[in-house]
C-alpha atoms as a PDB file:
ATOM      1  CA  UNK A   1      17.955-132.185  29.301  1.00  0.00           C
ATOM      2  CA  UNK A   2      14.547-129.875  29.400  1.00  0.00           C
ATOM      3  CA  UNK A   3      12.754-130.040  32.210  1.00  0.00           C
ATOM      4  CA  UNK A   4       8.999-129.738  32.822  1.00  0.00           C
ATOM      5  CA  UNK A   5       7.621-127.464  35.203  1.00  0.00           C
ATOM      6  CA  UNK A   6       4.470-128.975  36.813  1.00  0.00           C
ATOM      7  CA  UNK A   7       1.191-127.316  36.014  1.00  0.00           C
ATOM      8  CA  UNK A   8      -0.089-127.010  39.692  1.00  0.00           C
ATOM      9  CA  UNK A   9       3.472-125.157  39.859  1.00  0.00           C
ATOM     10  CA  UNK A  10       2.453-122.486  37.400  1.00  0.00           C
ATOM     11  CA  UNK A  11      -0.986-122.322  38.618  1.00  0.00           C
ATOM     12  CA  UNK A  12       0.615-121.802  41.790  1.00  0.00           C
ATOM     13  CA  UNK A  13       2.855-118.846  40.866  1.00  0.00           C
ATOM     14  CA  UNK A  14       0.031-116.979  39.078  1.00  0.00           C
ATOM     15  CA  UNK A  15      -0.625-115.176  42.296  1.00  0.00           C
ATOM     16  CA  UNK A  16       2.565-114.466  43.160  1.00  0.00           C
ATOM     17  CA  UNK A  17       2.969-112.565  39.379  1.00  0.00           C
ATOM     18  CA  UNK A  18      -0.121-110.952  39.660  1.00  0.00           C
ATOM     19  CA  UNK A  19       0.872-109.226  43.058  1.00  0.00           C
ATOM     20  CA  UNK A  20       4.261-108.137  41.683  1.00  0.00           C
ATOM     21  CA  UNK A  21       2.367-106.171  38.540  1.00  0.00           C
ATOM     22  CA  UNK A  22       0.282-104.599  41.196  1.00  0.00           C
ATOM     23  CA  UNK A  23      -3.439-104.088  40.904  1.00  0.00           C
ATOM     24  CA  UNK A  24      -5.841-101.118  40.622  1.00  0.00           C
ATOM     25  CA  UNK A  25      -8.320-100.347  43.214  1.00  0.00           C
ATOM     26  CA  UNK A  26     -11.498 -98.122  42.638  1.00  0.00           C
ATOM     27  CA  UNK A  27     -12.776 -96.229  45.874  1.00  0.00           C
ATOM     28  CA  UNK A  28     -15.849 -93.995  45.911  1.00  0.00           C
ATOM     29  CA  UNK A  29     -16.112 -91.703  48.946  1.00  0.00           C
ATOM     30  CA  UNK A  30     -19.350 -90.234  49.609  1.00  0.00           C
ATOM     31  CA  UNK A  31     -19.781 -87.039  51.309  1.00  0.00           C
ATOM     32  CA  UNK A  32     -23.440 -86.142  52.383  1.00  0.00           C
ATOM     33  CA  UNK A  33     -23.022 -84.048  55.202  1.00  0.00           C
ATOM     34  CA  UNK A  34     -21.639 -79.901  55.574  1.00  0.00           C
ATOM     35  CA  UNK A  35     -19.463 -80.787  58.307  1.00  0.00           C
ATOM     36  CA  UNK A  36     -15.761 -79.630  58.164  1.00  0.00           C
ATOM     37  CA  UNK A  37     -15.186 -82.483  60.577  1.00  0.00           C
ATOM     38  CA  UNK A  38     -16.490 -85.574  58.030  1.00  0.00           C
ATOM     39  CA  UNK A  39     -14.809 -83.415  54.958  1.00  0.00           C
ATOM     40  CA  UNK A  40     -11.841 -83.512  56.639  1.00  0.00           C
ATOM     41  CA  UNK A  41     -12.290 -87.410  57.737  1.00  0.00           C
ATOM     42  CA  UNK A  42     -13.435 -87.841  53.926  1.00  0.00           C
ATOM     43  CA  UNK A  43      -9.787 -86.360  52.427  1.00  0.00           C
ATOM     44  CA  UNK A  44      -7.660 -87.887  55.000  1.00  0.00           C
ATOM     45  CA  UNK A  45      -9.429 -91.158  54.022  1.00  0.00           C
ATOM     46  CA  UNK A  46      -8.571 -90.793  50.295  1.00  0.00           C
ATOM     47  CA  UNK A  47      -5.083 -89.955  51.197  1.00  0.00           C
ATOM     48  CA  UNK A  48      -4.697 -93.129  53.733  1.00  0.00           C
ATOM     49  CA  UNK A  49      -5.438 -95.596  50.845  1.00  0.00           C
ATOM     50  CA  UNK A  50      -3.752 -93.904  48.441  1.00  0.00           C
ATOM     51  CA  UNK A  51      -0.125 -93.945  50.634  1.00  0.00           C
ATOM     52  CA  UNK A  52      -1.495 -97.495  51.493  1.00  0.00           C
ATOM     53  CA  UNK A  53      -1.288 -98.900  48.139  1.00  0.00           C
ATOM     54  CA  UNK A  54       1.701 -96.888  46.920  1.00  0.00           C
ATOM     55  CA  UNK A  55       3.353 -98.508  49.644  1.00  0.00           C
ATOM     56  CA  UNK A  56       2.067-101.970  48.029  1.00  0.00           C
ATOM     57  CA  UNK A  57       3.135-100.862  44.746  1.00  0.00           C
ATOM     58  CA  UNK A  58      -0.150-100.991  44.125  1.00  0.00           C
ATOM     59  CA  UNK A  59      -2.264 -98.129  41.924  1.00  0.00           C
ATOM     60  CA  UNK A  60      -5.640 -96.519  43.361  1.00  0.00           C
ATOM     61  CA  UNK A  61      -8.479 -94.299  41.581  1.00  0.00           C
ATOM     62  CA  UNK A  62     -10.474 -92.396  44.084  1.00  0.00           C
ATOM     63  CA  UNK A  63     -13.815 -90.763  43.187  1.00  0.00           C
ATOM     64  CA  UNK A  64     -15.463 -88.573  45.685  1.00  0.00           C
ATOM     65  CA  UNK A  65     -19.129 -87.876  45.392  1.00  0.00           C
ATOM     66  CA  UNK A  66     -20.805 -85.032  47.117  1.00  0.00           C
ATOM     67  CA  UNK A  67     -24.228 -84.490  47.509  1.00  0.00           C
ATOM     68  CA  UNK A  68     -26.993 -82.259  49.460  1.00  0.00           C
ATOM     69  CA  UNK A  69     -25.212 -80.465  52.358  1.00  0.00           C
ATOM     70  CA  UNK A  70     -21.672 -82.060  51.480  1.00  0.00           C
ATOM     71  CA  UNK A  71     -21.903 -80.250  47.750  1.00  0.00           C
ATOM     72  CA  UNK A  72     -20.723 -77.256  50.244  1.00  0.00           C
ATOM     73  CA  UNK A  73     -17.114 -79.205  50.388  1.00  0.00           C
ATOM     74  CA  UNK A  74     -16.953 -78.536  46.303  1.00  0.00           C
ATOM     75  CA  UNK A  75     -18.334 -74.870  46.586  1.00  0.00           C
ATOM     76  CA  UNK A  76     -15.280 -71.714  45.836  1.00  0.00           C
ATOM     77  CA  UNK A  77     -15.513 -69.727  48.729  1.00  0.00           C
ATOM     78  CA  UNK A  78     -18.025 -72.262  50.880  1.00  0.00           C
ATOM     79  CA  UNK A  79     -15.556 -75.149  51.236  1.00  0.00           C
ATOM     80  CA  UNK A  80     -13.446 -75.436  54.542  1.00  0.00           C
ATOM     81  CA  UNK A  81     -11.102 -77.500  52.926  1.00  0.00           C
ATOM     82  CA  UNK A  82     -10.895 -75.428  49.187  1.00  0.00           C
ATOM     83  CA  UNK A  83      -7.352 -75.767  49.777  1.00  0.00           C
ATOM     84  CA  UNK A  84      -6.813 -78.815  50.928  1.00  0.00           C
ATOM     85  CA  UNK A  85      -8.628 -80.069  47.336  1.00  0.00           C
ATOM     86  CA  UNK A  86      -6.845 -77.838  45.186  1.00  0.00           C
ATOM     87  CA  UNK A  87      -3.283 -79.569  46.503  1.00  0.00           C
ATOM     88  CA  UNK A  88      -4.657 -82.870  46.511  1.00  0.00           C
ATOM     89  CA  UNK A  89      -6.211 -82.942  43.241  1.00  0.00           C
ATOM     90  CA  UNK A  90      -2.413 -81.890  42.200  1.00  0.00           C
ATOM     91  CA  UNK A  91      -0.896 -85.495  43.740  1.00  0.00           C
ATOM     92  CA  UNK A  92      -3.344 -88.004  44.190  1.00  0.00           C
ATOM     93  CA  UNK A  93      -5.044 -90.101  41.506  1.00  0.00           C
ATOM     94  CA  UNK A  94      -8.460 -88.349  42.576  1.00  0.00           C
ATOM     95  CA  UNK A  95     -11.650 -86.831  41.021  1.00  0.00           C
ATOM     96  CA  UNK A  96     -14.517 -84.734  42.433  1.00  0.00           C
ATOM     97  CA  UNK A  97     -17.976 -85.525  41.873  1.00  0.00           C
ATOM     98  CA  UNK A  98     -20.447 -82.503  42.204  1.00  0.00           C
ATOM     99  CA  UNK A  99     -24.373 -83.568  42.518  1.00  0.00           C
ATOM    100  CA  UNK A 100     -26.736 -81.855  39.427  1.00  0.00           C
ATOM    101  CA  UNK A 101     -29.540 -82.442  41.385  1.00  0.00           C
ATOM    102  CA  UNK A 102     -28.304 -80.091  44.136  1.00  0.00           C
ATOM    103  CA  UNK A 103     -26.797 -77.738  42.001  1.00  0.00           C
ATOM    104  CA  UNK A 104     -30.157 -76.896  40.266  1.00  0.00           C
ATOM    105  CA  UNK A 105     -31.677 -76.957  43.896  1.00  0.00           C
ATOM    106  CA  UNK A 106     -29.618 -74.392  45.318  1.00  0.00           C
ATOM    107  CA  UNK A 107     -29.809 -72.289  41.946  1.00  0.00           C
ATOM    108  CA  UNK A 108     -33.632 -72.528  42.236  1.00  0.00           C
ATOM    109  CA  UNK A 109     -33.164 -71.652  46.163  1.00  0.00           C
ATOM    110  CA  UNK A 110     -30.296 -68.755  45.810  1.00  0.00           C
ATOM    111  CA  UNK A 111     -31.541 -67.372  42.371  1.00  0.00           C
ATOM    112  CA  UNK A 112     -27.849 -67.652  41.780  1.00  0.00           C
ATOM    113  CA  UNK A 113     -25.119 -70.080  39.367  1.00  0.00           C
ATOM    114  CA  UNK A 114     -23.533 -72.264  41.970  1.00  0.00           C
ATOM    115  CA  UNK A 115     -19.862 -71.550  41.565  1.00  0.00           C
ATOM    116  CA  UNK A 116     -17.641 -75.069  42.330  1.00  0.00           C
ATOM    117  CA  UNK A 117     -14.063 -75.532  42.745  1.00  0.00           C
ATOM    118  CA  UNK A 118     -12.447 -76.475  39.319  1.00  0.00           C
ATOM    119  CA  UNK A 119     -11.343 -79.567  40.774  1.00  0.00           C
ATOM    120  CA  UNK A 120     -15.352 -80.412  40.631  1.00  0.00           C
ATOM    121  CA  UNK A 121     -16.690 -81.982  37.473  1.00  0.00           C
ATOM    122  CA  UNK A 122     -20.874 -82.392  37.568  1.00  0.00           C
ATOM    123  CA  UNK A 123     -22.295 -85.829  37.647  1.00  0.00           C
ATOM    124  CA  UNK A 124     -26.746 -85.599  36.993  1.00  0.00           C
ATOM    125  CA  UNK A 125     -27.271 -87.566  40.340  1.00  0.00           C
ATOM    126  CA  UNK A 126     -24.772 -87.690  43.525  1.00  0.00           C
ATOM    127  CA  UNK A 127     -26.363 -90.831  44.377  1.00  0.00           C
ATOM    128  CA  UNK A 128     -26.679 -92.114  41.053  1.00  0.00           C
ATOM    129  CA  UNK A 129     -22.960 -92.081  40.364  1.00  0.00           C
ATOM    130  CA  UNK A 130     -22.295 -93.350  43.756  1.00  0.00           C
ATOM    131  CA  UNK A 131     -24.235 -96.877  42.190  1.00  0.00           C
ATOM    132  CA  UNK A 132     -22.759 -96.642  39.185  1.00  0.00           C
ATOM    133  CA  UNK A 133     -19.014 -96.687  41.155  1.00  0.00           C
ATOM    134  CA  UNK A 134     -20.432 -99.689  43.243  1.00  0.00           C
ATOM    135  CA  UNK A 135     -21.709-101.570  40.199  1.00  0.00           C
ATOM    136  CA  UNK A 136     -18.215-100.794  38.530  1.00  0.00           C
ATOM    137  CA  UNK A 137     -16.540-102.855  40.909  1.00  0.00           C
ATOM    138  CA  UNK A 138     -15.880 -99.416  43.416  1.00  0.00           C
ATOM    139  CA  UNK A 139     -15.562-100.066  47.316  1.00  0.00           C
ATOM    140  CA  UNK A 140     -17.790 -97.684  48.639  1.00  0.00           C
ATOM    141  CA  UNK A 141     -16.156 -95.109  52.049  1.00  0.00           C
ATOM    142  CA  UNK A 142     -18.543 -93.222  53.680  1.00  0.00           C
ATOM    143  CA  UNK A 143     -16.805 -91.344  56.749  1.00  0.00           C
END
């Protein structure tokens, strides 16, 4: 004899199934400020979520975006946590957004290239791309 499963039962389950494939969750982190102490609180952030939804068996895509004073945590030889970036670029599912706008600020400023971590990749607008994120569904960290 074949039996029926109810539809309400299915519906029910669909949840359930979901969770077991795991999801993908977007993060932004924004990073405004040249403080070694909010850098710091920024990258411990990213790795917190990231060991948080591991542990879920969950996936996670983390974009940090730095802009005006924080471009300093994306600068070789500047950054207090150069380092730090370089090994976690290396393990976590992270990218590093370097502002345009501040980059061709400091250049006008310095009269010299801004050199940034390879890690970096530029974005035209810091802030821009931190609406962009948002309007892609991102959850937006700021530390």
């Amino acid at each position: 004899m074949i039996r029926m499963i109810p539809l309400a039962a299915c519906l029910a389950a669909l949840p359930l199934m979901a969770m077991a494939e795991g999801q993908t969750h977007r993060v932004a982190i924004h990073v405004d400020q040249n403080d070694p102490q909010v850098m710091t609180m920024a990258l411990n952030n990213a790795e917190n979520v990231a060991a948080h939804y591991r542990e879920q068996g969950d996936e996670v895509v983390i974009e940090l975006v730095a802009y005006g004073p924080g471009l300093q945590m994306l600068i070789v030889g500047q950054s207090p946590v150069e380092d730090r970036i370089e090994t976690m670029s290396m393990v976590l599912p992270m990218t590093f957004a370097a502002c345009g706008n501040t980059i061709k600020g400091l250049e006008r400023k310095t009269g010299a290239p801004v050199a940034l971590l390879e890690e970096a990749h530029v974005v035209p607008s810091g802030v821009v791309r931190l609406i962009e994120l948002q309007e892609a569904g991102y959850a937006y960290v700021k530390p």
